[in-house]
Structure formats: structure tokens, C-alpha cells
C-alpha atoms as a PDB file:
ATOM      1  CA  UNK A   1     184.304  -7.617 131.089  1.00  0.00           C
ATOM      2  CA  UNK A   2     185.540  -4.243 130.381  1.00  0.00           C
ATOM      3  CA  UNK A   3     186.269  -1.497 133.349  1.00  0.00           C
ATOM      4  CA  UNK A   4     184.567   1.054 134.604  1.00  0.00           C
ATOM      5  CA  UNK A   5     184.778   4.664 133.318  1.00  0.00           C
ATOM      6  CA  UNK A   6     186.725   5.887 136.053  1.00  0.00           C
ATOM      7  CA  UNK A   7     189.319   3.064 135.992  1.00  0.00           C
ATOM      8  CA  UNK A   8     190.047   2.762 132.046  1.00  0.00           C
ATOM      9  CA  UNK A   9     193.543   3.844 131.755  1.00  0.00           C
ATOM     10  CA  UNK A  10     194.448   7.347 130.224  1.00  0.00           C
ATOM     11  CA  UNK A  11     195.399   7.642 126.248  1.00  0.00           C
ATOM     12  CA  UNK A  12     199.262   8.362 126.138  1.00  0.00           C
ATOM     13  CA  UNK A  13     200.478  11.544 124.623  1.00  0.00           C
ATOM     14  CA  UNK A  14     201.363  11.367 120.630  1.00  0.00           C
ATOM     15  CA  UNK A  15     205.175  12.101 121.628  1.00  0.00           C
ATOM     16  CA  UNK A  16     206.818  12.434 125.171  1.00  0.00           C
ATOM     17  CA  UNK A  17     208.826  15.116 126.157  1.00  0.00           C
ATOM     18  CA  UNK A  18     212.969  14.496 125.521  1.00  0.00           C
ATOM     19  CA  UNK A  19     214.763  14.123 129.136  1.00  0.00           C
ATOM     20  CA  UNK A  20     216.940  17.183 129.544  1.00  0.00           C
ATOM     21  CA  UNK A  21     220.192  16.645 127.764  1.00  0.00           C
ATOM     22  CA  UNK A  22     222.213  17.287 130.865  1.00  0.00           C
ATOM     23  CA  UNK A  23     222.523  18.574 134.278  1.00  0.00           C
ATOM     24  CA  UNK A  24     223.418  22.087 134.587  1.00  0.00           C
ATOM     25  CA  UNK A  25     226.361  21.172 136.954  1.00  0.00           C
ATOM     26  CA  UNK A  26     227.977  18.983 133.836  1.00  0.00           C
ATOM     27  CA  UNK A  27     230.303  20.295 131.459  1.00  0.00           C
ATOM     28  CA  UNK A  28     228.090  21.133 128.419  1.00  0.00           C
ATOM     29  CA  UNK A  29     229.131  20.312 124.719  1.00  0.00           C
ATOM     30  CA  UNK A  30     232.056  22.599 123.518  1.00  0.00           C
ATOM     31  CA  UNK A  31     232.725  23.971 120.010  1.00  0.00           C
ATOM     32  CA  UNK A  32     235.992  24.637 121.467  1.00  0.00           C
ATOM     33  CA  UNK A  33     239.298  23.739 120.039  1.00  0.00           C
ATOM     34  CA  UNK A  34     240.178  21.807 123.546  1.00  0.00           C
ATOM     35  CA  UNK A  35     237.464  19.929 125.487  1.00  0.00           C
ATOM     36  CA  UNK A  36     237.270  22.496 128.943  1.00  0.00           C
ATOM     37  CA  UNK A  37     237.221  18.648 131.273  1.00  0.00           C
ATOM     38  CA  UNK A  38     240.575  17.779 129.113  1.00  0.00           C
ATOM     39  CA  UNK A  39     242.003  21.268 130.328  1.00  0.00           C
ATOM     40  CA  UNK A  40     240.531  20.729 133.922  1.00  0.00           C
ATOM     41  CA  UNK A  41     243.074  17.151 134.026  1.00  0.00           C
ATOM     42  CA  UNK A  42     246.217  18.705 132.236  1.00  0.00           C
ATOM     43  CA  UNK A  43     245.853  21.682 134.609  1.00  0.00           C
ATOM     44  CA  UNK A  44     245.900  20.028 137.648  1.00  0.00           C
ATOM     45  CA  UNK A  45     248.691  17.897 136.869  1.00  0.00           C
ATOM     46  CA  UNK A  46     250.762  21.069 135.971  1.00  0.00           C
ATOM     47  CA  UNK A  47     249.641  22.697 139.194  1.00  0.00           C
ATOM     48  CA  UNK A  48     250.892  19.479 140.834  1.00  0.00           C
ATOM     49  CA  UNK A  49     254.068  18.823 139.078  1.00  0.00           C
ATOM     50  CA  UNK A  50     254.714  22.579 139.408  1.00  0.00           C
ATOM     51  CA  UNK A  51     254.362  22.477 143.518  1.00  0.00           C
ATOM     52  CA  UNK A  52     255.867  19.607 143.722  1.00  0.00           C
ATOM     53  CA  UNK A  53     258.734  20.622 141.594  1.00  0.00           C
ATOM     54  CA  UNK A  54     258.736  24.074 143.327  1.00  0.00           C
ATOM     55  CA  UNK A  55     259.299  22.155 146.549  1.00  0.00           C
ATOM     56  CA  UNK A  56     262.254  20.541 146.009  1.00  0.00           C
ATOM     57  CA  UNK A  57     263.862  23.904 144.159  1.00  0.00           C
ATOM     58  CA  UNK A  58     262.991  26.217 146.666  1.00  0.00           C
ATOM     59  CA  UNK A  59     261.982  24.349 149.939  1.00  0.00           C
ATOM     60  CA  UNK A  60     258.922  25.546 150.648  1.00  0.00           C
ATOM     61  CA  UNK A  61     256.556  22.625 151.796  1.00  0.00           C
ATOM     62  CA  UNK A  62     253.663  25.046 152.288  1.00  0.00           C
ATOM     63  CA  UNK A  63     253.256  25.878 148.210  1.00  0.00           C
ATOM     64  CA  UNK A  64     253.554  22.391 147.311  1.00  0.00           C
ATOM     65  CA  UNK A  65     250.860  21.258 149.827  1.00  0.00           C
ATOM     66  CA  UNK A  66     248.839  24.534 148.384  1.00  0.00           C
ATOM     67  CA  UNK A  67     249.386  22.824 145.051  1.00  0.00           C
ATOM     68  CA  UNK A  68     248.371  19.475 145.751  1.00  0.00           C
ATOM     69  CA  UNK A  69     245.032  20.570 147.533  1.00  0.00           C
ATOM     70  CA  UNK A  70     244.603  22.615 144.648  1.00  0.00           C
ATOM     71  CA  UNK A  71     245.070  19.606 141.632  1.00  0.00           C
ATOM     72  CA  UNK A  72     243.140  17.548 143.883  1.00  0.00           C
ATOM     73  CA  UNK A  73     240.624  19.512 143.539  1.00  0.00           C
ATOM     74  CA  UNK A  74     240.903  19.884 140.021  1.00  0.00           C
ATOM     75  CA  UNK A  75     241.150  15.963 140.056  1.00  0.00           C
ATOM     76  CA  UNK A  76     237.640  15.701 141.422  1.00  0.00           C
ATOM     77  CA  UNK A  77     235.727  18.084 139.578  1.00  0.00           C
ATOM     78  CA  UNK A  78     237.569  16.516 136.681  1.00  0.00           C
ATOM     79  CA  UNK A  79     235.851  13.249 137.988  1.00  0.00           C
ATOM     80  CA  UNK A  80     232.324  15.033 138.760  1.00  0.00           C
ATOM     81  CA  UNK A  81     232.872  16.813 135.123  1.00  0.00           C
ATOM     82  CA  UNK A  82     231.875  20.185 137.338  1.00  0.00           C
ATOM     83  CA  UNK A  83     233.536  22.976 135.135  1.00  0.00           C
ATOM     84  CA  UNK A  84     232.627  25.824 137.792  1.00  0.00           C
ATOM     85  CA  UNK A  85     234.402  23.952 140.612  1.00  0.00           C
ATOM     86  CA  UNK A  86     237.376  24.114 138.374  1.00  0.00           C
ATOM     87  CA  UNK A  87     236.778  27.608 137.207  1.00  0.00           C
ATOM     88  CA  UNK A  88     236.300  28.856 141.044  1.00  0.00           C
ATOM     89  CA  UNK A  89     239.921  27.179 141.931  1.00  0.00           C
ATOM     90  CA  UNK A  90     241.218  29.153 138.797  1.00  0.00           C
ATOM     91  CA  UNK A  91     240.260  32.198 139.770  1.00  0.00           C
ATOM     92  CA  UNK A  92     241.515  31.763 143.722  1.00  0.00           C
ATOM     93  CA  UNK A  93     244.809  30.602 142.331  1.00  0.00           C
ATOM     94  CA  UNK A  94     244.940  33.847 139.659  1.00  0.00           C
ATOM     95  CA  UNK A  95     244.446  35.736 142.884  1.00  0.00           C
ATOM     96  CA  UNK A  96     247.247  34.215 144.330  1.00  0.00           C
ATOM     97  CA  UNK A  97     249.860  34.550 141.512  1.00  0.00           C
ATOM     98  CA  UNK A  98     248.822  37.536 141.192  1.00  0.00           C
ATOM     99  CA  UNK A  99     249.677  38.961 144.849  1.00  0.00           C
ATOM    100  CA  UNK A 100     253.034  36.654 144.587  1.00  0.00           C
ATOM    101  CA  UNK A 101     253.619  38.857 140.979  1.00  0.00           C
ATOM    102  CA  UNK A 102     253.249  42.018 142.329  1.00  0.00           C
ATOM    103  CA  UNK A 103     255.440  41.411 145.671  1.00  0.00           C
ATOM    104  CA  UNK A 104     257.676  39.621 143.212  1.00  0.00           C
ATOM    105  CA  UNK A 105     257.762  41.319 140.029  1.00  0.00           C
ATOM    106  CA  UNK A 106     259.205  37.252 139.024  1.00  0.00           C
ATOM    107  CA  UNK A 107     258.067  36.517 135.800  1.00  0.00           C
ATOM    108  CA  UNK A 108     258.752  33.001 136.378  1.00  0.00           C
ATOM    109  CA  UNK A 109     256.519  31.493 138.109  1.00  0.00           C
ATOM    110  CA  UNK A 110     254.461  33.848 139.157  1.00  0.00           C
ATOM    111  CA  UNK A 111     253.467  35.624 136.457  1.00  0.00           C
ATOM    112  CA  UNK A 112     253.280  32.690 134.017  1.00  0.00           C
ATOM    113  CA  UNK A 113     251.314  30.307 136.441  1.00  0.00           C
ATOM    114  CA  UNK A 114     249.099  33.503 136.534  1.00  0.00           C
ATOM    115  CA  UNK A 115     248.538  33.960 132.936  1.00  0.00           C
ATOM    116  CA  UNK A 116     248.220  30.323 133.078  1.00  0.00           C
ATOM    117  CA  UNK A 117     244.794  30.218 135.455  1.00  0.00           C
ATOM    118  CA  UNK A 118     243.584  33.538 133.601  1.00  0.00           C
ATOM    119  CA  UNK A 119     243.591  30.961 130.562  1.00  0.00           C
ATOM    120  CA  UNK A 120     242.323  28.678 132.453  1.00  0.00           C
ATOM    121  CA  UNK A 121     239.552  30.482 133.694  1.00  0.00           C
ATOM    122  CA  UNK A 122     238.169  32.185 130.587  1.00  0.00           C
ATOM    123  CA  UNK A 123     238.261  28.274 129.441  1.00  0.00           C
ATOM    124  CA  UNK A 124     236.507  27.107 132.086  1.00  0.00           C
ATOM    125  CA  UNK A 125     233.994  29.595 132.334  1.00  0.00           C
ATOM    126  CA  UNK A 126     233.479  28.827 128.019  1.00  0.00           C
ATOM    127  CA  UNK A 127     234.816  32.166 126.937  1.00  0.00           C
ATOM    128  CA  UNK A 128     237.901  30.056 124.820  1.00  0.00           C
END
């Protein structure tokens, strides 16, 4: 016995729309010559090896703990694949090298850690 009018089910479209490719909070497809999530990981763990190395040169537990918080969270939004988590600690830490630079004047490390997150940065945010 065939159903009523109102209960026959509905043709289908010819062609259903694609799912979006990704979430706007994942890294999106680079053309770049280093993937920006690749940069995220060997970031952090110079940011971590650099604190940590800092520490035992100069003594000062407060910039390696800075520098751990910091690659940790580079670790996770390595792990999330969040690119503007990573560019927003790149910029607070260019910030901070750059204030150490200019009451320094030290190239080394403050001015090369902060050319280091400007890099960083401009990769993050898809500019490299």
C-alpha cells in the first residue's frame, strides 16, 4: 500500500553540499617552505631548552619557569594545531625581548630570541 501524500519521503538533492574543509581555529594548508605547526614544536622546544639553559648559566629560576609556561603553551596549541594561540605567545614574548633589548642593549639573547618570535610571528600569522 503506498503512503500518503504528506508522509512520502522528500527527493534528495542532485549533489550535497562538501563539509567545510576545516575549522577556522586549525592551521590551514600552507604553500610555505616550513609547515607553521612544525615551527610551533621546534619553537617551543628552543624556548624551553633556551630557559632552561639560561637557568643554569645565569641563575635565574624566574626566566626559565617564564620559558617553560611559555613552550608549554606552544606544546598545546601544537597539539590543538591552533596557529593564533601560538602566534599570540609570539608576540607577548617579542614584547618581552624586546624590553630586556632595550634595558640591555645584549645582542645575545635578547635581541636574537627577539628576532626569533618576530619570525615566528609573521610565520604564524602566514605572512612567511
Amino acid at each position: 500500500r503506498p503512503l500518503p501524500v504528506h508522509r512520502r519521503a522528500l527527493p534528495l538533492p542532485a549533489a550535497l553540499p562538501a563539509p567545510p574543509a576545516m575549522s577556522p581555529f586549525r592551521a590551514p594548508p600552507s604553500a610555505a617552505l616550513i609547515d607553521p605547526l612544525t615551527a610551533v614544536a621546534v619553537y617551543a622546544a628552543l624556548i624551553a631548552f633556551g630557559g632552561v639553559m639560561g637557568a643554569g648559566a645565569a641563575g635565574s629560576m624566574i626566566s626559565a619557569g617564564s620559558s617553560v609556561v611559555s613552550a608549554a603553551v606552544l606544546g598545546y596549541a601544537y597539539h590543538v594545531g591552533n596557529l593564533q594561540i601560538a602566534f599570540v605567545v609570539a608576540c607577548a614574548l617579542c614584547v618581552v625581548f624586546a624590553v630586556r633589548f632595550v634595558k640591555t642593549r645584549a645582542v645575545v639573547p635578547a635581541g636574537a630570541l627577539l628576532a626569533l618570535s618576530a619570525l615566528m610571528a609573521l610565520i604564524f600569522n602566514g605572512v612567511l
